[in-house]
C-alpha atoms as a PDB file:
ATOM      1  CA  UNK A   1      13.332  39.530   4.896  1.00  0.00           C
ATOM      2  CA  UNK A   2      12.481  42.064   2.561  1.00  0.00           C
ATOM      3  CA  UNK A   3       8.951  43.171   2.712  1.00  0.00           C
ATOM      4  CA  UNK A   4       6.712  43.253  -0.812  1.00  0.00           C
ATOM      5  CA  UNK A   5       3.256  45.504  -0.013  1.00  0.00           C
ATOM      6  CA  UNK A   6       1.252  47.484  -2.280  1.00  0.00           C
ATOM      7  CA  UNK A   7      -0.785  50.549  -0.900  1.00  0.00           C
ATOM      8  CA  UNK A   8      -2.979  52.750  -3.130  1.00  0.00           C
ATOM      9  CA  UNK A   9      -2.175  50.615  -5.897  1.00  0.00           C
ATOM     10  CA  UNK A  10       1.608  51.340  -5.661  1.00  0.00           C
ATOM     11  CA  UNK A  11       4.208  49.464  -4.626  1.00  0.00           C
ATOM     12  CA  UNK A  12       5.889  50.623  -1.643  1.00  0.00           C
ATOM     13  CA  UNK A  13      10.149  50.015  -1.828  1.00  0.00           C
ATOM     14  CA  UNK A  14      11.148  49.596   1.371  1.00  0.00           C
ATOM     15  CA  UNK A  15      15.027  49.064   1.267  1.00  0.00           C
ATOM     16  CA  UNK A  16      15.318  45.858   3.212  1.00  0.00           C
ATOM     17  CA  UNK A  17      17.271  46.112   6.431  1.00  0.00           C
ATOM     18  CA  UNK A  18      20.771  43.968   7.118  1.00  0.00           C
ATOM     19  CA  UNK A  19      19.571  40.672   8.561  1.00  0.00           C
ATOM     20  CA  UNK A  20      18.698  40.896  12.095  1.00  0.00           C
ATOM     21  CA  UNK A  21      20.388  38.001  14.818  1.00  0.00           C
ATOM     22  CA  UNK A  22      16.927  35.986  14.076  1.00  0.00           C
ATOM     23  CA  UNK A  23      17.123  35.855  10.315  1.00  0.00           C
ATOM     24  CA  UNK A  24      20.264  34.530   9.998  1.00  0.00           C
ATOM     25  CA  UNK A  25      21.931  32.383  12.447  1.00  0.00           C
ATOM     26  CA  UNK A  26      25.122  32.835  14.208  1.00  0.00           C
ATOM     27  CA  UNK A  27      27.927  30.430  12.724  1.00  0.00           C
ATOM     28  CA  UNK A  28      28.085  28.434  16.046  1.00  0.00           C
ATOM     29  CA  UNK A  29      24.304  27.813  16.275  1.00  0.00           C
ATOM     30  CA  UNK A  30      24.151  25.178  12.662  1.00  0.00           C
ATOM     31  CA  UNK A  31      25.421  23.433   9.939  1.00  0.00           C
ATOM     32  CA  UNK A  32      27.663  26.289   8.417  1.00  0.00           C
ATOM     33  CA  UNK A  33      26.113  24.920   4.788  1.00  0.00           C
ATOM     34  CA  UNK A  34      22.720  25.814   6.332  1.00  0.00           C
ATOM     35  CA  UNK A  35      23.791  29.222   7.868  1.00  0.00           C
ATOM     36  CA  UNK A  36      24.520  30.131   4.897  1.00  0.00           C
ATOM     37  CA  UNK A  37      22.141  29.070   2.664  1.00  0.00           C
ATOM     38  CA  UNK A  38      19.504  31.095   4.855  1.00  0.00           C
ATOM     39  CA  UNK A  39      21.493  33.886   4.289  1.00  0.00           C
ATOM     40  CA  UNK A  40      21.878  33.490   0.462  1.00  0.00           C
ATOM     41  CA  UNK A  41      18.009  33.329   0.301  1.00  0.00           C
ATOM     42  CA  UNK A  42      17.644  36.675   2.639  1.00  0.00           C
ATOM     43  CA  UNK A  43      19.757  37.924   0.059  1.00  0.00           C
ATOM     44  CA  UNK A  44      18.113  36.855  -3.113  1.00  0.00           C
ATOM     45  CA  UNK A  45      14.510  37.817  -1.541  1.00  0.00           C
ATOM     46  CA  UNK A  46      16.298  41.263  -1.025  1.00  0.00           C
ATOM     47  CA  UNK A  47      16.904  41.672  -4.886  1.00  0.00           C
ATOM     48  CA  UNK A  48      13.993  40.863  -5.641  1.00  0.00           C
ATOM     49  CA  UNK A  49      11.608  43.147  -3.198  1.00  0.00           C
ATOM     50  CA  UNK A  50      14.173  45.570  -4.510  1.00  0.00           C
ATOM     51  CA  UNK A  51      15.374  45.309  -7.966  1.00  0.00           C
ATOM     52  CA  UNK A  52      13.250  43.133  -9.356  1.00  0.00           C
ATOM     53  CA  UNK A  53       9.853  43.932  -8.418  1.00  0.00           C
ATOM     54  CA  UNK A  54      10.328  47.668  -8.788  1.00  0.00           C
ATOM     55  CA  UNK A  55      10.942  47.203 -12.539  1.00  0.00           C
ATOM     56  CA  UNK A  56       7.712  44.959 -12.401  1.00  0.00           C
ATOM     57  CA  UNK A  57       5.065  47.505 -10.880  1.00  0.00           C
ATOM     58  CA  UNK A  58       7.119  50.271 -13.077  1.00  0.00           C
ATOM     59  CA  UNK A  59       5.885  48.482 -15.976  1.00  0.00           C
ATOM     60  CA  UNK A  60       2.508  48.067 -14.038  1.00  0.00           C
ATOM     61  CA  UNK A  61       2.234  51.637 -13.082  1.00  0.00           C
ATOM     62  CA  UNK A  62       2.993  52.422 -17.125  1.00  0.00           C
ATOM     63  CA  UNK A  63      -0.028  50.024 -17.954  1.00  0.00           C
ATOM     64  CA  UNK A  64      -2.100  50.580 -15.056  1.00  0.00           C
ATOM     65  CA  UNK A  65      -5.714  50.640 -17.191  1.00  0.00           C
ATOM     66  CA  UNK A  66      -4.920  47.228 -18.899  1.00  0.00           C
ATOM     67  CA  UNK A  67      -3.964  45.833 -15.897  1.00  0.00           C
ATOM     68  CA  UNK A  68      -6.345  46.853 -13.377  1.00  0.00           C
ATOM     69  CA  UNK A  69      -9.110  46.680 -15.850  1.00  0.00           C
ATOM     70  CA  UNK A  70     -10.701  43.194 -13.986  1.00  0.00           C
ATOM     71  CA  UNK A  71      -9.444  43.705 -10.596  1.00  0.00           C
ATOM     72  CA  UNK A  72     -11.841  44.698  -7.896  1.00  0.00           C
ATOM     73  CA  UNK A  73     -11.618  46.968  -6.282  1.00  0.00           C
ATOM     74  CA  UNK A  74     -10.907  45.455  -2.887  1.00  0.00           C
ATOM     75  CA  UNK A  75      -7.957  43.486  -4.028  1.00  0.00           C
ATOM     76  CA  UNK A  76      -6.259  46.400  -5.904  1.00  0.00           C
ATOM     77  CA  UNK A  77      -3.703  45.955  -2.710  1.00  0.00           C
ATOM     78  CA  UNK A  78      -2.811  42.661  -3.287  1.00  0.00           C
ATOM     79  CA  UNK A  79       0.354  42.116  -4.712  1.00  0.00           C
ATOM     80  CA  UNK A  80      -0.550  38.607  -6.089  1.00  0.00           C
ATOM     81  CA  UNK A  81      -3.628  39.585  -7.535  1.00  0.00           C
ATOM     82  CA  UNK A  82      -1.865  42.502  -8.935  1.00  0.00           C
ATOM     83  CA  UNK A  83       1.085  40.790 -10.922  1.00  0.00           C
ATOM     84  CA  UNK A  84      -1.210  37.855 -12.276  1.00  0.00           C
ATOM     85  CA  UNK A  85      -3.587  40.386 -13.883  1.00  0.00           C
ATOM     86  CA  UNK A  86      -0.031  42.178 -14.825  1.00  0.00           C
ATOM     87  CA  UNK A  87       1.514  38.586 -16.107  1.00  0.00           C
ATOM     88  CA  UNK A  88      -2.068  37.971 -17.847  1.00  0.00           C
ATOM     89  CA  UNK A  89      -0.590  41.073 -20.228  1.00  0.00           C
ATOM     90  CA  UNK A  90       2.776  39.899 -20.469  1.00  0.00           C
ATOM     91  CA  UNK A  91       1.939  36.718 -21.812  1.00  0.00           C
ATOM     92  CA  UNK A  92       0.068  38.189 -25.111  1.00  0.00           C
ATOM     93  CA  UNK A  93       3.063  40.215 -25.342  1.00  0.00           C
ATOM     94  CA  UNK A  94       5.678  39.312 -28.257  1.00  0.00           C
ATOM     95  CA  UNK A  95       8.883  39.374 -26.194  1.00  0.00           C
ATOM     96  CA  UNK A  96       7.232  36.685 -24.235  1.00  0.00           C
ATOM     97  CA  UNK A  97       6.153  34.521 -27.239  1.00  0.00           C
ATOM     98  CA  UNK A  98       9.419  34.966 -28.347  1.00  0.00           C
ATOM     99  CA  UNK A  99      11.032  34.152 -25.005  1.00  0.00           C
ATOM    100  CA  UNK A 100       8.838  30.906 -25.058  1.00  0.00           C
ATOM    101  CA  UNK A 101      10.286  29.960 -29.149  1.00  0.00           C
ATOM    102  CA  UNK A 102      13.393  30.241 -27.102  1.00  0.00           C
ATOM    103  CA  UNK A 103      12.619  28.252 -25.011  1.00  0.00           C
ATOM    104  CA  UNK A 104      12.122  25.448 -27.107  1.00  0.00           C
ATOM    105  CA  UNK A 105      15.301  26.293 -29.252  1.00  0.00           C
ATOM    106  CA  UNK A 106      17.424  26.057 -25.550  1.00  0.00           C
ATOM    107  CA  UNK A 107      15.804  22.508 -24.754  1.00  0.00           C
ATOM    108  CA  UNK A 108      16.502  21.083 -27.772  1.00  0.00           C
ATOM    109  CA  UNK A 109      20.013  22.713 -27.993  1.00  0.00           C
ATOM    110  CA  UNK A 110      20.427  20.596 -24.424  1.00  0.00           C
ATOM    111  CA  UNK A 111      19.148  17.747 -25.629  1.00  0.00           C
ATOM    112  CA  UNK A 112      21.131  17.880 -28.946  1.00  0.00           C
ATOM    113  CA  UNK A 113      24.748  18.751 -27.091  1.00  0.00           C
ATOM    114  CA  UNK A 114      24.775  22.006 -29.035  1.00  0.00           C
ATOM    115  CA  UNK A 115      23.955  24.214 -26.041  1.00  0.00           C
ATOM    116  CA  UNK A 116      26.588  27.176 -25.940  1.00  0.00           C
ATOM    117  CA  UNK A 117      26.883  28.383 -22.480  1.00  0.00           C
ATOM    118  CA  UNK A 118      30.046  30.675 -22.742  1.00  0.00           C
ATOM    119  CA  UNK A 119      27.656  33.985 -22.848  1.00  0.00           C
ATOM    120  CA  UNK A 120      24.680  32.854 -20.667  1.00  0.00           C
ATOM    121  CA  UNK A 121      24.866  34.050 -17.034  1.00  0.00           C
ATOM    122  CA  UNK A 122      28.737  34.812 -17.412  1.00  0.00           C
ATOM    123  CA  UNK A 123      28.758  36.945 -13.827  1.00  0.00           C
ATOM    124  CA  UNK A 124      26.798  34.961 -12.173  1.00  0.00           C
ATOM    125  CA  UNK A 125      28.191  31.781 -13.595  1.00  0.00           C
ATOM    126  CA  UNK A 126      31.675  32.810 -12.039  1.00  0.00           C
ATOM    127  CA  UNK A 127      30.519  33.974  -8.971  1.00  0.00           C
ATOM    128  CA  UNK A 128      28.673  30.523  -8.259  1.00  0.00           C
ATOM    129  CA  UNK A 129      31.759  28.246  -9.277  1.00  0.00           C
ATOM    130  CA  UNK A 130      34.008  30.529  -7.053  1.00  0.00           C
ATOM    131  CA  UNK A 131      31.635  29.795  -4.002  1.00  0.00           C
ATOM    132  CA  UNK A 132      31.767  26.340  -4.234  1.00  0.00           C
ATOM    133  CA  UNK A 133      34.991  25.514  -5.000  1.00  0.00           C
ATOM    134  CA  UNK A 134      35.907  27.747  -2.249  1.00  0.00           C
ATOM    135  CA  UNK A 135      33.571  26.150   0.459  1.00  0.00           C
ATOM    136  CA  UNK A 136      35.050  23.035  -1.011  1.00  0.00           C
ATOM    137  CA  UNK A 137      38.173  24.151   0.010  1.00  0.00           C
ATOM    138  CA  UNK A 138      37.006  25.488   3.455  1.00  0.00           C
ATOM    139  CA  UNK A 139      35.807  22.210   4.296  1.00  0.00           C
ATOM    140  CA  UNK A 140      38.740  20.596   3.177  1.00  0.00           C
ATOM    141  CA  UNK A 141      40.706  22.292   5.596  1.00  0.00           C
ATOM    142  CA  UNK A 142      38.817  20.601   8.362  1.00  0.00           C
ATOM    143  CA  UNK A 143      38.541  16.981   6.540  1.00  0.00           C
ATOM    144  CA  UNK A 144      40.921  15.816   9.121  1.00  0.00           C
ATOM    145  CA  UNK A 145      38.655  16.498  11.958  1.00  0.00           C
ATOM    146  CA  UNK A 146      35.358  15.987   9.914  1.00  0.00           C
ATOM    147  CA  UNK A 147      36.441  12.923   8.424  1.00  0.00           C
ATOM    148  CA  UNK A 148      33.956  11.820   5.434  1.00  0.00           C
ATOM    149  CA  UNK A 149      30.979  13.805   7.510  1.00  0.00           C
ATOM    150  CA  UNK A 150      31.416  16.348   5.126  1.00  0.00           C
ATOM    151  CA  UNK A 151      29.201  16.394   2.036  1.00  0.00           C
END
């Protein structure tokens, strides 16, 4: 799991390390929907200890007076402390207020049936059908064994 500390007020990016035998299971030990779902969320929690919150505290480190302003002292350190006094910021922020007008355009897009989602996620979007369709067809392969145990 990938580890998110802060030390002298900076965040320390600690490339996570492959997933050890007790992070993820071997595929005889569970479910194999299970197995890997624990490994899809090592995986997410590794992008975001290490892409995602490194642009955060770079944006933190770039407004380090604002955001430390009201933080004592002994919770400088704290990473939660540290990106809600950070988020406090954000949220004043136009490209917030705009995200949140968005927001309310993308609801009522989905409500209305006028939602175009040909450019949203497109990457992602195809990665995610491809894995299901194809563990769809991995357990397919075994329906004659599993019978209708498969879901």
């Amino acid at each position: 799991m990938g580890r998110v500390n802060k030390m002298a007020t900076t965040y320390i990016i600690q490339p996570c390390p492959p997933p050890q035998p007790c992070d993820v299971p071997s595929e005889w030990e569970a479910h194999p929907s299970w197995t890997l779902g624990i490994a899809s969320l090592n995986s997410y929690n590794r992008w975001v200890a290490e892409v995602v919150l490194p642009i955060a505290f770079q944006w933190i480190e770039e407004h380090k007076t604002e955001v430390y302003a009201h933080i004592d002292k002994n919770m400088e350190d704290d990473v939660g402390v540290v990106i809600a006094a950070a988020f406090e910021l954000i949220k004043g922020l136009g490209a917030y207020q705009k995200g949140l007008e968005r927001y309310r355009e993308f609801e009522q897009a989905k409500s209305d049936g006028t939602l175009d989602q040909a450019k949203m996620n497109p990457v992602w979007t195809s990665i995610a059908k491809d894995v299901r369709e194809a563990t769809g067809e991995i357990f397919d392969v075994h329906k004659d064994v599993l019978k209708d145990t498969v879901r």
